[in-house]
Protein backbone atom coordinates (compact mmCIF):
# COMPACT_ATOMS: atom_id res chain seq x y z
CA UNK A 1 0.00 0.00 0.00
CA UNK A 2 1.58 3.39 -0.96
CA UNK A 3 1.57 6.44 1.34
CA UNK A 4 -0.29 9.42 -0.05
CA UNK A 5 2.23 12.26 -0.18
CA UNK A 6 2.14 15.50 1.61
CA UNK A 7 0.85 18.40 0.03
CA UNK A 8 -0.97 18.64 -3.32
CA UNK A 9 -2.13 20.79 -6.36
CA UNK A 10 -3.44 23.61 -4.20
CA UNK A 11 -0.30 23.46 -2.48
CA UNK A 12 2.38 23.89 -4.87
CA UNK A 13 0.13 26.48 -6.62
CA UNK A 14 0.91 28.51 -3.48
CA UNK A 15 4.40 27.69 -3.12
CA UNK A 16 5.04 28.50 -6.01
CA UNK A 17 3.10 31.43 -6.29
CA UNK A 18 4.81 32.88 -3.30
CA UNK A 19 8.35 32.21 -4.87
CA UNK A 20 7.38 34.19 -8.31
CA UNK A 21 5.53 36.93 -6.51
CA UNK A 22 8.34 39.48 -8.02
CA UNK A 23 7.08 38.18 -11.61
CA UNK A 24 3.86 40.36 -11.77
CA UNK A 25 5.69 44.22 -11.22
CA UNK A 26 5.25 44.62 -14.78
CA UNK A 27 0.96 43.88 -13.60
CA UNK A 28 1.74 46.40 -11.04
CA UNK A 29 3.41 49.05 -13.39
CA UNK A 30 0.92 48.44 -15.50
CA UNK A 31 -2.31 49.21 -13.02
CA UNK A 32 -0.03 52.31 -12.07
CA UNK A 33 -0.03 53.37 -15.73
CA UNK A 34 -4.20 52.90 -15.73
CA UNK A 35 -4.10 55.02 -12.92
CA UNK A 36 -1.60 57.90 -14.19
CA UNK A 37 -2.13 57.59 -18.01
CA UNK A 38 -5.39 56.15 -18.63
CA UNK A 39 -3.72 52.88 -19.89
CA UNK A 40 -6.56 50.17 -20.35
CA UNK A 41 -7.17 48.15 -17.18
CA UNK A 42 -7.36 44.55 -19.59
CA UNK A 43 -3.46 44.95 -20.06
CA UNK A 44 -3.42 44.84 -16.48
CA UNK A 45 -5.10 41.81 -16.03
CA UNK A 46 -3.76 40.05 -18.84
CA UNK A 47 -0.49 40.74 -17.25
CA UNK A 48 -1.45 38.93 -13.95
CA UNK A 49 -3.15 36.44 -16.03
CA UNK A 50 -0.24 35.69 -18.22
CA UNK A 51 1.61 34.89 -14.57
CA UNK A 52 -0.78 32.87 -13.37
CA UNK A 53 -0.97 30.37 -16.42
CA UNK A 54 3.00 30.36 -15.98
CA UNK A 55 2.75 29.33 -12.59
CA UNK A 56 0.26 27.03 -13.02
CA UNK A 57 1.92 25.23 -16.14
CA UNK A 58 4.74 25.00 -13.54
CA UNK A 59 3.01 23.42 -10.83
CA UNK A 60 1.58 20.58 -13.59
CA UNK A 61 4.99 19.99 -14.79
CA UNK A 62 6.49 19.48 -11.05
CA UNK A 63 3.16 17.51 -9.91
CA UNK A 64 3.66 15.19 -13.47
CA UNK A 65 6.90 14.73 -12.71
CA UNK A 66 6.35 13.44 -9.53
CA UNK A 67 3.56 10.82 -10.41
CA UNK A 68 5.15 9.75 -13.29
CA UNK A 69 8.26 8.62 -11.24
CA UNK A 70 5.83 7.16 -8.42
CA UNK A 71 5.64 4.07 -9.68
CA UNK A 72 9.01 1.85 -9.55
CA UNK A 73 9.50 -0.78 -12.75
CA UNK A 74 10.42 -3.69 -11.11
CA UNK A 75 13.71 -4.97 -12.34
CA UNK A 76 13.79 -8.59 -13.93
CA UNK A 77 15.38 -11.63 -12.23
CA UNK A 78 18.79 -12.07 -13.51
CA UNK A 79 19.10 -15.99 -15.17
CA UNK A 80 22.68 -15.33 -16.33
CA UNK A 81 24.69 -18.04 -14.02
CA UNK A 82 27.45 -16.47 -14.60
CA UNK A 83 27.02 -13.30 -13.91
CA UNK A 84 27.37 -12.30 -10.27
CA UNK A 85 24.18 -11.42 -8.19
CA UNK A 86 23.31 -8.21 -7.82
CA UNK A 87 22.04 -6.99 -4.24
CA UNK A 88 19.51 -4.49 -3.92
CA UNK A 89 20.98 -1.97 -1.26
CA UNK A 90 17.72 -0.68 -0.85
CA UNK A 91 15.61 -3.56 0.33
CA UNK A 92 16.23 -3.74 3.90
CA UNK A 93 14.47 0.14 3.79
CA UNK A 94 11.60 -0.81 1.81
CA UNK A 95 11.23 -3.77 3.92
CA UNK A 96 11.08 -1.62 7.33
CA UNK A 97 8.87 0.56 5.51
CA UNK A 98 6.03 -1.94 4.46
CA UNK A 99 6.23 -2.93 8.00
CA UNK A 100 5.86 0.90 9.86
CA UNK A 101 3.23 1.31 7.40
CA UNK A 102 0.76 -2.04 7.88
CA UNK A 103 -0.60 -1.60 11.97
């Protein structure tokens, strides 16, 4: 049985969001310029807009990446008797694992 992970979509969004905060002054500069010069308020959301669909493109990429590599491909039994076997260094963890995770 797999853990869920921490965290999610909503999550990341907001992480994320937070990190590229400095990636909407040009929004800003432009809501100052609809204030000072009459610019057309639609550039300024389209600004913020254009940010947000970066940001959110981001956060599908990261959450992809991480649910594509969830799932391990298990490695085939080696029938060469010749060739030396190979120990898995990580099956002792996975092992205590399974175990901390079934009550």
């Amino acid at each position: 049985m797999e853990k869920k992970g921490h965290g999610g979509l909503f999550l990341c969004l907001l992480w994320y969001a937070v990190l590229y905060a400095l990636w909407t002054i040009p929004a800003w500069i432009l809501l100052a310029l609809h204030f000072a010069v009459g610019l057309p308020i639609v550039w300024f959301w389209a600004a913020l807009g254009v940010w947000f669909l970066t940001i959110l493109l981001r956060t599908l990429l990261v959450m992809f990446a991480r649910y594509s590599f969830a799932h391990r491909i298990p490695v085939p039994e080696n029938k060469n008797p010749y060739s030396k076997k190979v120990r898995d260094p990580y099956a002792a963890m996975r092992e205590r694992q399974s175990e901390q995770a079934q009550p």
